[in-house]
N, C-alpha and C. Protein backbone atom coordinates (compact mmCIF):
# COMPACT_ATOMS: atom_id res chain seq x y z
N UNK A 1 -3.54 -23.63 -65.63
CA UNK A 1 -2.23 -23.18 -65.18
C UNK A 1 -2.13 -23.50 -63.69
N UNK A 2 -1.00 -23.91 -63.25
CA UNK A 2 -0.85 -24.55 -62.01
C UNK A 2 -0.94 -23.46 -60.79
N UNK A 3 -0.79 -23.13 -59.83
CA UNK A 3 -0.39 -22.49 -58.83
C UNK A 3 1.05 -22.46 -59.01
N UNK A 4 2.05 -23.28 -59.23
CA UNK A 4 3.28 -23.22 -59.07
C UNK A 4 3.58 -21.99 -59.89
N UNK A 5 3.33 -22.48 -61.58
CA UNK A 5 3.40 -22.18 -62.86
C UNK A 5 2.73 -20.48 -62.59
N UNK A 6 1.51 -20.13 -62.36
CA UNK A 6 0.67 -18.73 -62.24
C UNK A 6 2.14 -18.09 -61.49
N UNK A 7 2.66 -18.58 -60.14
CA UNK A 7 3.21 -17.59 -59.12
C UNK A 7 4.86 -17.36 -60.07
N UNK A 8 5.19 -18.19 -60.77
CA UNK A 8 6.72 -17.78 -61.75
C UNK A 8 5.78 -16.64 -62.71
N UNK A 9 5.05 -17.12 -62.88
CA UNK A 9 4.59 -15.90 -64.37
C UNK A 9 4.10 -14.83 -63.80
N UNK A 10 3.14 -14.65 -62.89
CA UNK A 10 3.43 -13.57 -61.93
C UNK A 10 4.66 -12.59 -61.83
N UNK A 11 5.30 -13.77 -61.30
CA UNK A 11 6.76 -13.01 -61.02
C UNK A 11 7.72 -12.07 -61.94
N UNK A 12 7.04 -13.06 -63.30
CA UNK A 12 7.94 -12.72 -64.30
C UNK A 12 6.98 -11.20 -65.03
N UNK A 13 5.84 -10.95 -64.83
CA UNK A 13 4.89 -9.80 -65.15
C UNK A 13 5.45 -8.91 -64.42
N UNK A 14 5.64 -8.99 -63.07
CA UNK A 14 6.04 -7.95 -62.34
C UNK A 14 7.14 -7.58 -61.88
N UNK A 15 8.06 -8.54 -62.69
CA UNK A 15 9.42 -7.89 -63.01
C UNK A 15 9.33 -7.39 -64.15
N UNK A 16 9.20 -7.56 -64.97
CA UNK A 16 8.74 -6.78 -66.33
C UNK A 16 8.05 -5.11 -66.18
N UNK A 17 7.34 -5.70 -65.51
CA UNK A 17 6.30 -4.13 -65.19
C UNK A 17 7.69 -3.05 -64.15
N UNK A 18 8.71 -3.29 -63.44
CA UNK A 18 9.56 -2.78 -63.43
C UNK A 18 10.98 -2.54 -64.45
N UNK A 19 10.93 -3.09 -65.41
CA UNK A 19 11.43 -2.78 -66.73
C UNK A 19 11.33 -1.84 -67.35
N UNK A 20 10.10 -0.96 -66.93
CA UNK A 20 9.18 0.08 -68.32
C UNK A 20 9.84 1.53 -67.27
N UNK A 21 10.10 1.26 -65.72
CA UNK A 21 10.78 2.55 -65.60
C UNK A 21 10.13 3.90 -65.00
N UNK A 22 8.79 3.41 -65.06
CA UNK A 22 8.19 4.21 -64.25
C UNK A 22 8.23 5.41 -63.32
N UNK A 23 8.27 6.60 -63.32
CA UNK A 23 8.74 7.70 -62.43
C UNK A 23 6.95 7.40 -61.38
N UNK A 24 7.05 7.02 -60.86
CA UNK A 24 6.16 6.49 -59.52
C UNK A 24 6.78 6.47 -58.69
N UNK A 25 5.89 6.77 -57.21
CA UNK A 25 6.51 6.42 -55.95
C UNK A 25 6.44 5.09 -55.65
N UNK A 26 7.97 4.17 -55.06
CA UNK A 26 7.94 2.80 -54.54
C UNK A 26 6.71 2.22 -54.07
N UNK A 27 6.12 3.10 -53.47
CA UNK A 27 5.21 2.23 -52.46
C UNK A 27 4.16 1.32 -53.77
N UNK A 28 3.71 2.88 -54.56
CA UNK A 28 2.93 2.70 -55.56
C UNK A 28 3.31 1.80 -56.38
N UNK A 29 4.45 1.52 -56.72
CA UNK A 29 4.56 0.44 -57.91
C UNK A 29 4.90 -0.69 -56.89
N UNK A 30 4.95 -1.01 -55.69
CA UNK A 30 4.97 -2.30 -55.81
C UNK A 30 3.66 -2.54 -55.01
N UNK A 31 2.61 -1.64 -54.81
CA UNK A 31 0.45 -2.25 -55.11
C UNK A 31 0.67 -2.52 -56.51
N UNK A 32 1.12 -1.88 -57.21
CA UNK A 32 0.83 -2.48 -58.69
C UNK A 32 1.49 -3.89 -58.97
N UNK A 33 2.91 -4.08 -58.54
CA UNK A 33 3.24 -5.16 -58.63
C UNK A 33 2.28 -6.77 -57.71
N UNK A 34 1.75 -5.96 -56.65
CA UNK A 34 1.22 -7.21 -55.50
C UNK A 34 0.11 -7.42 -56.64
N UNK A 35 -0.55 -6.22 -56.67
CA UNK A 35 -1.97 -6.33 -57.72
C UNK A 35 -1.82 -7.53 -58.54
N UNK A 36 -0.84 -7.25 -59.47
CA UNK A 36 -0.60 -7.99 -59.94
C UNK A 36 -0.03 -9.62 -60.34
N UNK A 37 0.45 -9.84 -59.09
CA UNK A 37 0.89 -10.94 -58.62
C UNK A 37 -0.88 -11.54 -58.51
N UNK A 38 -1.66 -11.49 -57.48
CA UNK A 38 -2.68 -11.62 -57.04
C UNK A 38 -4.48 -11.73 -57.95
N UNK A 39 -3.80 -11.31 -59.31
CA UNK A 39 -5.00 -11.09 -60.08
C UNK A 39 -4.46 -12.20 -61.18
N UNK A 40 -5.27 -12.77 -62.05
CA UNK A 40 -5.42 -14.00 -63.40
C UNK A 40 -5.17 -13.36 -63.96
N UNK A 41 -4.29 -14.08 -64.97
CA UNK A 41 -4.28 -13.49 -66.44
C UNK A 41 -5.82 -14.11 -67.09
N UNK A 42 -6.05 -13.15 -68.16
CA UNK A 42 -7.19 -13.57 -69.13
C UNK A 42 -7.10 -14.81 -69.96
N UNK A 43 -6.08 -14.80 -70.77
CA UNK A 43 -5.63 -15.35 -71.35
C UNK A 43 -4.28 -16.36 -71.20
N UNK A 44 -4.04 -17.60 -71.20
CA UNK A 44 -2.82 -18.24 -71.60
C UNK A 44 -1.54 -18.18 -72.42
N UNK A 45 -2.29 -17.72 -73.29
CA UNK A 45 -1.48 -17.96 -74.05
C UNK A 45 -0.50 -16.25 -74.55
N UNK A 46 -0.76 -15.81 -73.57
CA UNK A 46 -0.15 -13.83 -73.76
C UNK A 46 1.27 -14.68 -73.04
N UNK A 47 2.46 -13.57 -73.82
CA UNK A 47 3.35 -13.64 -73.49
C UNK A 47 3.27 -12.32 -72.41
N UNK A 48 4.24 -12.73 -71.00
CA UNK A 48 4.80 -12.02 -69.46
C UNK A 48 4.69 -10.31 -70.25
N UNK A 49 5.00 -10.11 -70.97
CA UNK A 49 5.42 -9.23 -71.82
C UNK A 49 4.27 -8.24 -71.93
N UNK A 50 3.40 -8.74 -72.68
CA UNK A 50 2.31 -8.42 -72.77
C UNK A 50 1.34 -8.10 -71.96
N UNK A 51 0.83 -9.08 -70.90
CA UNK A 51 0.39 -8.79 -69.58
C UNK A 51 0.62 -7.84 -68.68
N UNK A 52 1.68 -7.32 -68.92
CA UNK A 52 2.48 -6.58 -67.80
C UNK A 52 2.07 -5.21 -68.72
N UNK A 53 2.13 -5.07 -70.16
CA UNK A 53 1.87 -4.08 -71.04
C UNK A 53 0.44 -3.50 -70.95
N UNK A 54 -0.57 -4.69 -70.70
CA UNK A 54 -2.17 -4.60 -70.48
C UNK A 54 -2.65 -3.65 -69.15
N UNK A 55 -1.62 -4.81 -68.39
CA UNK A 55 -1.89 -4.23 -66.78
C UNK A 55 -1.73 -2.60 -66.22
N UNK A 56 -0.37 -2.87 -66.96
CA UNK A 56 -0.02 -0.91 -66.71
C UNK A 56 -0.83 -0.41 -67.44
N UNK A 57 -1.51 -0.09 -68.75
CA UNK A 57 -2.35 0.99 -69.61
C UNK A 57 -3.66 1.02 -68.25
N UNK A 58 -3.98 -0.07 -68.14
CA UNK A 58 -5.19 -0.18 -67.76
C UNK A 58 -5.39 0.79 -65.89
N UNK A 59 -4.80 0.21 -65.58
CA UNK A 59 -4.22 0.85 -64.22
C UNK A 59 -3.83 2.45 -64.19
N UNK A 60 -2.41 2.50 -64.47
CA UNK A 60 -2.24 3.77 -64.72
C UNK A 60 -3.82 4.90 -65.57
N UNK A 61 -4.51 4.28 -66.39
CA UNK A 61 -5.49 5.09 -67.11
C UNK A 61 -6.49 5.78 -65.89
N UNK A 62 -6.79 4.49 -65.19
CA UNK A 62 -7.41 4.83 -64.47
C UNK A 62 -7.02 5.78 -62.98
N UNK A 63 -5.55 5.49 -62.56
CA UNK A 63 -5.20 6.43 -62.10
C UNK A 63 -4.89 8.05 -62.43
N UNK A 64 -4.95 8.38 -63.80
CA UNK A 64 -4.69 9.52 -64.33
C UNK A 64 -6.14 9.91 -64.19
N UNK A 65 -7.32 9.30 -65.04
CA UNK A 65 -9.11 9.32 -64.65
C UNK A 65 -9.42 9.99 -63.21
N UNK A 66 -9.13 8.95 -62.66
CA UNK A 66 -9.22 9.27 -61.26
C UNK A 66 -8.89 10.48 -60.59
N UNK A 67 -7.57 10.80 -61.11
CA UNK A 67 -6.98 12.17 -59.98
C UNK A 67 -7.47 13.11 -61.11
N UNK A 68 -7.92 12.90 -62.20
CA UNK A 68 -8.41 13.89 -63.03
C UNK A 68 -9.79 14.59 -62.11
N UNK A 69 -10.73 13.69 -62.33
CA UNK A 69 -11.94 13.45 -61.65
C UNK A 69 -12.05 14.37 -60.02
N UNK A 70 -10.92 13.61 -59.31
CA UNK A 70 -11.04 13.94 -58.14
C UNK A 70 -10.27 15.23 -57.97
N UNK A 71 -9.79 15.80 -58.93
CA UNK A 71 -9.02 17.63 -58.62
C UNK A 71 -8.62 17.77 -57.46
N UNK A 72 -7.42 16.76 -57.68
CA UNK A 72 -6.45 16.69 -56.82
C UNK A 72 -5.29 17.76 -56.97
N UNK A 73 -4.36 17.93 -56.35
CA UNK A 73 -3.19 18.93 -56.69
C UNK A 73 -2.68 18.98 -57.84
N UNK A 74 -2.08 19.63 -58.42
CA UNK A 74 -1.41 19.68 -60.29
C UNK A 74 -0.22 18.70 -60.07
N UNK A 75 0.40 18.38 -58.80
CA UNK A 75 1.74 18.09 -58.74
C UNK A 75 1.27 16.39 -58.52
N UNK A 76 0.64 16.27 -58.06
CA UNK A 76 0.52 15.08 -58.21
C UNK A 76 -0.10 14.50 -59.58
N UNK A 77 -1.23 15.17 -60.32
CA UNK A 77 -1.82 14.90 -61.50
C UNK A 77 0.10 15.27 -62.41
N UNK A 78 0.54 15.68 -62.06
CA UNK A 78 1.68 15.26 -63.48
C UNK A 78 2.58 14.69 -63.11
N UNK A 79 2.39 14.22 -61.57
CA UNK A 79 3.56 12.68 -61.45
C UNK A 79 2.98 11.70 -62.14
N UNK A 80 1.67 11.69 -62.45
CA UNK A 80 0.79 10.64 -62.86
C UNK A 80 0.56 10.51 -64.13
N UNK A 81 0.97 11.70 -64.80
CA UNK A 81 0.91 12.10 -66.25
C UNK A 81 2.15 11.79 -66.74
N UNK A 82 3.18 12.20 -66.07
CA UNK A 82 4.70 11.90 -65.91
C UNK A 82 4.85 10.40 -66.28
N UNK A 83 4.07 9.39 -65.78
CA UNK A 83 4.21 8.02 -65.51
C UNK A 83 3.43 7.65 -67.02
N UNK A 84 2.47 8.23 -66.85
CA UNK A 84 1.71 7.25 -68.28
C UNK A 84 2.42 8.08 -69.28
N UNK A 85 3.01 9.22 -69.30
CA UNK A 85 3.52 9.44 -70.75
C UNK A 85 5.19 8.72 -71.09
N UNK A 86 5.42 8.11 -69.75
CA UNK A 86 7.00 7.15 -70.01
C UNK A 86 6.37 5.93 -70.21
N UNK A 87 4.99 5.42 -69.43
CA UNK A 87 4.13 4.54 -70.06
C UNK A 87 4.25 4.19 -71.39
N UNK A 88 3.81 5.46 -72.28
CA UNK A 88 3.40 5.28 -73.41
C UNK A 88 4.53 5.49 -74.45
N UNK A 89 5.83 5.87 -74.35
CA UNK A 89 6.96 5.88 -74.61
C UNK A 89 7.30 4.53 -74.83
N UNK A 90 7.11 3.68 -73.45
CA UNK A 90 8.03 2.42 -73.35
C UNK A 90 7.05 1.41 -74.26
N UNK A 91 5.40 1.79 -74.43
CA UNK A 91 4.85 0.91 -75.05
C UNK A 91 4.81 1.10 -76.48
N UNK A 92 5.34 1.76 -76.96
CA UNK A 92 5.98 2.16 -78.67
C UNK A 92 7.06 1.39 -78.94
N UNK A 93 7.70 1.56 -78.38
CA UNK A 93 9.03 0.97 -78.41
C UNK A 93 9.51 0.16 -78.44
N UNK A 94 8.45 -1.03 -77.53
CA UNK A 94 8.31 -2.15 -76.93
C UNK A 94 7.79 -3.03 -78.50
N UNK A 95 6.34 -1.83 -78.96
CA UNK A 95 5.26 -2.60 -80.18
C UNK A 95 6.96 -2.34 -81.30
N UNK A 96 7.47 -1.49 -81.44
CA UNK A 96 8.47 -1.23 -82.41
C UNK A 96 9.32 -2.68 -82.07
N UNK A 97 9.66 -3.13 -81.38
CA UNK A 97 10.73 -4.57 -81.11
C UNK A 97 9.87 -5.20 -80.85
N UNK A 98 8.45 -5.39 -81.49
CA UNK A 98 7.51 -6.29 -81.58
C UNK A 98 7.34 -7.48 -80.34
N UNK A 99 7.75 -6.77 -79.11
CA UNK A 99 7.27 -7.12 -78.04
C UNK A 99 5.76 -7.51 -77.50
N UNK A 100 5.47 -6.16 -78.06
CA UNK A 100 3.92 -5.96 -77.78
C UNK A 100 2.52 -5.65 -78.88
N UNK A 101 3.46 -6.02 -79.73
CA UNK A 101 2.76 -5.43 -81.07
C UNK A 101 0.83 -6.09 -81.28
N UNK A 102 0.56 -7.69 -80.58
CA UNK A 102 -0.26 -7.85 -80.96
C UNK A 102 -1.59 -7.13 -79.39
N UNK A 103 -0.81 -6.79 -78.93
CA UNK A 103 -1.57 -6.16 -77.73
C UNK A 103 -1.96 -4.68 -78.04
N UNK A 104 -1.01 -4.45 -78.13
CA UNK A 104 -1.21 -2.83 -78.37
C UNK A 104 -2.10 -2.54 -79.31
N UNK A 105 -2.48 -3.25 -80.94
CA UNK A 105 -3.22 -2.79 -81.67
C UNK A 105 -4.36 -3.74 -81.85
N UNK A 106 -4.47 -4.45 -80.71
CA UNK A 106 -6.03 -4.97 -81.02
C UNK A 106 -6.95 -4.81 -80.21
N UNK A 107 -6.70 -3.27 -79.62
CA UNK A 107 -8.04 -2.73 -78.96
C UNK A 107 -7.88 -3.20 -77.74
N UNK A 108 -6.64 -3.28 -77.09
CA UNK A 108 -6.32 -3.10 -75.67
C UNK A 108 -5.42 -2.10 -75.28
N UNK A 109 -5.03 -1.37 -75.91
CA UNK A 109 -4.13 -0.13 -75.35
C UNK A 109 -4.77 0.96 -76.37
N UNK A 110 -4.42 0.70 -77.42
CA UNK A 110 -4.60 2.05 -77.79
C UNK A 110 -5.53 2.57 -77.38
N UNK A 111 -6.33 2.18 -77.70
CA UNK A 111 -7.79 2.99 -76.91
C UNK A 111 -7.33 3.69 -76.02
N UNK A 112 -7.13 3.29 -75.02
CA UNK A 112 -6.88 4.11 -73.71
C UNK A 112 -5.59 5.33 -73.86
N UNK A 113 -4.57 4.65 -74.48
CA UNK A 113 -3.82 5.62 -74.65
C UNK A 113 -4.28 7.65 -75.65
N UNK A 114 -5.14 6.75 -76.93
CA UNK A 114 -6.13 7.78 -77.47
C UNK A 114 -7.04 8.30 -76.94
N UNK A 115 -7.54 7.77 -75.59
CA UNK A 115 -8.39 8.52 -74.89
C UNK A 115 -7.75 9.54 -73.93
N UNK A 116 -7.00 9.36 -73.30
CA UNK A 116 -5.84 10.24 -72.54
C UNK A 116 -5.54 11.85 -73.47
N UNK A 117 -4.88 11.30 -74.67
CA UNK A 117 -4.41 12.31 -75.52
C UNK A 117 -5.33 13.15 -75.75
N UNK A 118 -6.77 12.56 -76.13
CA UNK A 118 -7.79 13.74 -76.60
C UNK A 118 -8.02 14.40 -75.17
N UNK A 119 -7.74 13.73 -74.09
CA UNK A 119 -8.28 15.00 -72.80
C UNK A 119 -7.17 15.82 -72.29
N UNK A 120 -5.60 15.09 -72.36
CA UNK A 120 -4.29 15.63 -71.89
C UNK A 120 -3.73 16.20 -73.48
N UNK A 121 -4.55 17.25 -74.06
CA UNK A 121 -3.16 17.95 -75.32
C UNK A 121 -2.35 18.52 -74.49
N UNK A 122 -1.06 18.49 -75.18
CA UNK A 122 0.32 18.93 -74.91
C UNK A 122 -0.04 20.58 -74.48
N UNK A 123 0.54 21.32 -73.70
CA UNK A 123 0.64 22.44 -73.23
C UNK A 123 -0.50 23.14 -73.32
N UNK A 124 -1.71 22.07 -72.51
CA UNK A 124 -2.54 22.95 -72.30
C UNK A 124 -3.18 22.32 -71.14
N UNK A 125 -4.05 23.49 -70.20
CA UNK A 125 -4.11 22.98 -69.05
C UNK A 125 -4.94 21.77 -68.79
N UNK A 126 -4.92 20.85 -67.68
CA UNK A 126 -6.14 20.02 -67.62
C UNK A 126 -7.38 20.44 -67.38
N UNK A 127 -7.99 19.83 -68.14
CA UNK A 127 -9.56 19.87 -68.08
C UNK A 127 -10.20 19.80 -66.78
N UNK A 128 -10.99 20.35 -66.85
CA UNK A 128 -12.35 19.66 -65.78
C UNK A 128 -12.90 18.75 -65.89
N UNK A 129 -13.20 17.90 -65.00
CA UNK A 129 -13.94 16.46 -65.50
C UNK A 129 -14.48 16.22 -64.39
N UNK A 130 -16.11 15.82 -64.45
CA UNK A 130 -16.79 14.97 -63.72
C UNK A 130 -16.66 13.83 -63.32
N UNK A 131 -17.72 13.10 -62.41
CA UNK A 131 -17.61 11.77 -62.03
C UNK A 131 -18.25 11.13 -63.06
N UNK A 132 -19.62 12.07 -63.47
CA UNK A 132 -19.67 12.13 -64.68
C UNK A 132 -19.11 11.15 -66.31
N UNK A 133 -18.37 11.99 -66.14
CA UNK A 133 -17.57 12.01 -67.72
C UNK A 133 -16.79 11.05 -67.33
N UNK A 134 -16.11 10.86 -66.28
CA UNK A 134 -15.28 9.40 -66.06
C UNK A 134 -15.84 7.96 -66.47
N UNK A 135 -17.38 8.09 -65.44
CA UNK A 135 -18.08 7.12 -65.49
C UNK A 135 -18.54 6.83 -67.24
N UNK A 136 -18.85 7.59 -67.65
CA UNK A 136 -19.16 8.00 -69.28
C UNK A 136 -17.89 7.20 -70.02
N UNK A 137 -16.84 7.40 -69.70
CA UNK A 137 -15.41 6.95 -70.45
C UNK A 137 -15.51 5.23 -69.98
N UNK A 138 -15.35 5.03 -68.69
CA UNK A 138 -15.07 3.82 -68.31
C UNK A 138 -16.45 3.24 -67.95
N UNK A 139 -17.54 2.77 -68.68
CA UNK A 139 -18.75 1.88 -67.70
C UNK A 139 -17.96 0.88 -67.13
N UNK A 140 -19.39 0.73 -65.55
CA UNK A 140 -18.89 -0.12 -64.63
C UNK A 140 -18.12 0.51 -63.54
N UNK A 141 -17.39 1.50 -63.70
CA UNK A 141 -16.55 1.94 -62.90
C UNK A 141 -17.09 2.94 -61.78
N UNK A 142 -17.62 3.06 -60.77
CA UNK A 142 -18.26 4.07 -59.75
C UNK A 142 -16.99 4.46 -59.16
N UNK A 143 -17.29 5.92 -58.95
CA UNK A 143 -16.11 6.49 -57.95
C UNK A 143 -16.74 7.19 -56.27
């Protein structure tokens, strides 16, 4: 893939990745957008669509991990919860108009999204979590 060709598809990921709607602060979604500009796709042959679908689970997961981990304020852990659960809204919806359908179920999202759910149940408080149990969830990842 060219340099020319990478910086349009880029472009076109991270306009996309502002598509999904995100309740994030500006600053924050556009590191996610530079991030993203700035990092390879894996693959060629993924449609803008998709990429942009990968990028956010993966990211956002780890930002929810993270402020989990680090017992940070509640108000910020459910702007962040706030975000991956419109996340995970827009990526249903998306697999439903078969946008994203071959991403989502071949062991690049769901996972993560099923890992979230078993630690975030609905109306109940967040857990405690180690660096621990993070590291345990995500190898590779040091905090």
């Amino acid at each position: 893939m060219s340099v020319t060709n990478f910086s349009s598809y880029a472009d076109k990921v991270a306009h996309i990745m502002g598509t999904y709607g995100l309740p994030l602060q500006s600053e924050v979604l556009d590191t996610l957008r530079e991030d993203m500009r700035t990092s390879k796709p894996r693959r060629h042959n993924r449609l803008a669509e998709e990429d942009a679908a990968i990028y956010l689970a993966r990211r956002l997961h780890d930002m929810v991990m993270a402020d989990l981990c680090a017992c940070v304020g509640t108000s910020t852990i459910e702007g962040i919860h706030d975000a991956w659960a419109k996340f995970t809204q827009q990526a249903m919806y998306r697999a439903d108009l078969g946008l994203i359908n071959m991403v989502l179920f071949d062991h690049e999202i769901l996972p993560l999204i099923d890992d979230l759910e078993r630690i975030l149940p609905e109306d109940q408080p967040v857990p405690e979590l180690t660096a621990a149990d993070f590291t345990a969830r995500r190898p590779g990842i040091a905090l």
